[in-house]
Protein backbone atom coordinates (compact mmCIF):
# COMPACT_ATOMS: atom_id res chain seq x y z
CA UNK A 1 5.02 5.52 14.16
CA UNK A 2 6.13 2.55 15.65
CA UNK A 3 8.56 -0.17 14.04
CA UNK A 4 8.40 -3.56 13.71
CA UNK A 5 10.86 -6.12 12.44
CA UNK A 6 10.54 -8.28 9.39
CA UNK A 7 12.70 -11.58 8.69
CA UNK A 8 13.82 -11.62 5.50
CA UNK A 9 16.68 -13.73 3.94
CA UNK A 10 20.24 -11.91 4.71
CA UNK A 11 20.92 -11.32 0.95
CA UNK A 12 17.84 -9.77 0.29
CA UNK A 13 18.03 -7.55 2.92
CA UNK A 14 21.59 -6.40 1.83
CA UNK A 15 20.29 -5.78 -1.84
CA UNK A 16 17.70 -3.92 -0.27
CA UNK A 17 19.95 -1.42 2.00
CA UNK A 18 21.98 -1.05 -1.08
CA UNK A 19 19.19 0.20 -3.41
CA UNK A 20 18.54 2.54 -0.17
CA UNK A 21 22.29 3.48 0.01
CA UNK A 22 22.22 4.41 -3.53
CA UNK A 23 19.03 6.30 -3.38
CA UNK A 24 20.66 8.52 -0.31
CA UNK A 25 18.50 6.74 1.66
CA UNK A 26 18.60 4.48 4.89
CA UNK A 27 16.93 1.07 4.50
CA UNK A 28 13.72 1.95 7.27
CA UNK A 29 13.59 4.66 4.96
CA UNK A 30 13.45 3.15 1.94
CA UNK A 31 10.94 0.51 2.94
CA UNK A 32 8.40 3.35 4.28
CA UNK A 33 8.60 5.05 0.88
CA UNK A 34 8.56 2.01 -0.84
CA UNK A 35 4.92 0.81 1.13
CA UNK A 36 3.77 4.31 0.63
CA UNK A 37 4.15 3.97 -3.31
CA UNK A 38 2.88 0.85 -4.21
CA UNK A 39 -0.74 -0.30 -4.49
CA UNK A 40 -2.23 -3.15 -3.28
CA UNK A 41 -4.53 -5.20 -5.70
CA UNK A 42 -7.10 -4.29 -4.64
CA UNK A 43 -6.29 -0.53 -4.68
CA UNK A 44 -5.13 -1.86 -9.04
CA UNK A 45 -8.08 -2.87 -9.10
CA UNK A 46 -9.66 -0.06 -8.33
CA UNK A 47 -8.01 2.23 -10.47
CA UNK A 48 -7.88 -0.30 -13.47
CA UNK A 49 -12.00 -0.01 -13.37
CA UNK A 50 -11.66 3.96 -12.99
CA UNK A 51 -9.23 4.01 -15.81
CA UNK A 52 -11.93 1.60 -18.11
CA UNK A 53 -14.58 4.40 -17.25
CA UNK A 54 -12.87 7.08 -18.47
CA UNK A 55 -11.94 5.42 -21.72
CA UNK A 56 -15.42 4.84 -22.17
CA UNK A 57 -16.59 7.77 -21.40
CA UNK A 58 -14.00 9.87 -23.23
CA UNK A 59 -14.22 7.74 -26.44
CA UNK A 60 -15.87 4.43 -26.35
CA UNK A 61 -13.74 2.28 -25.89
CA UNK A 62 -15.03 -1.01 -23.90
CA UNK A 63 -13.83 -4.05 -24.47
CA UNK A 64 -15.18 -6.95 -23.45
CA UNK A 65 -13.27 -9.94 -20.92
CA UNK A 66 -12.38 -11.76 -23.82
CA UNK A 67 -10.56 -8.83 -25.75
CA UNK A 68 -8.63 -7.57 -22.78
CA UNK A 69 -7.10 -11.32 -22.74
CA UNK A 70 -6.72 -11.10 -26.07
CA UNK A 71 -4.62 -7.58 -25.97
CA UNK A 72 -2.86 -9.07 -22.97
CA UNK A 73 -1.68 -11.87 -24.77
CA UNK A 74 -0.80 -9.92 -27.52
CA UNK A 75 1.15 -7.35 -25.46
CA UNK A 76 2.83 -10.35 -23.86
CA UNK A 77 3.65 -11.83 -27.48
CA UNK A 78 5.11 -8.51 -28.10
CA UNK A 79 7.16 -7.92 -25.08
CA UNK A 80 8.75 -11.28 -25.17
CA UNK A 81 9.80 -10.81 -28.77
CA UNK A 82 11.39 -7.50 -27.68
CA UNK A 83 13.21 -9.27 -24.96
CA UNK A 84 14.16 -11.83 -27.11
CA UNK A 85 12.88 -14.78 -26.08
């Protein structure tokens, strides 16, 4: 595997290597993992549709656009409230 560098601002970079540090890990390290775990949207996507299918399939459950924005507001509503905000 070849490297490559990325600029990033000096602070985030030290945050970074100190999450890594903590995690026993060195910062290339860290980074690989970290790019290995997380999806990109499209890849959400993708697994957001597969995740609708098996709800319907498995019980019914499809709601429409308008519902999911609903529950997502709601959700929202209720994790801000949580937070207290």
């Amino acid at each position: 595997m070849s490297d490559a560098n990325v600029r990033i601002p000096e602070e985030a970079k030290d945050r970074l290597a100190a999450i890594a540090a903590a995690e026993g890990l060195s910062l290339r390290a860290y980074l690989a993992r970290l790019a290995e775990t997380m999806l990109t949207p499209s890849e959400r996507a993708e697994r957001a549709e597969k995740a609708r299918a098996a709800l319907k399939d498995w019980n019914g459950y499809a709601p429409t656009a308008a519902e999911e924005r609903d529950l997502d507001s709601e959700l929202d509503r209720r994790l801000a409230e949580a937070a207290g905000q």
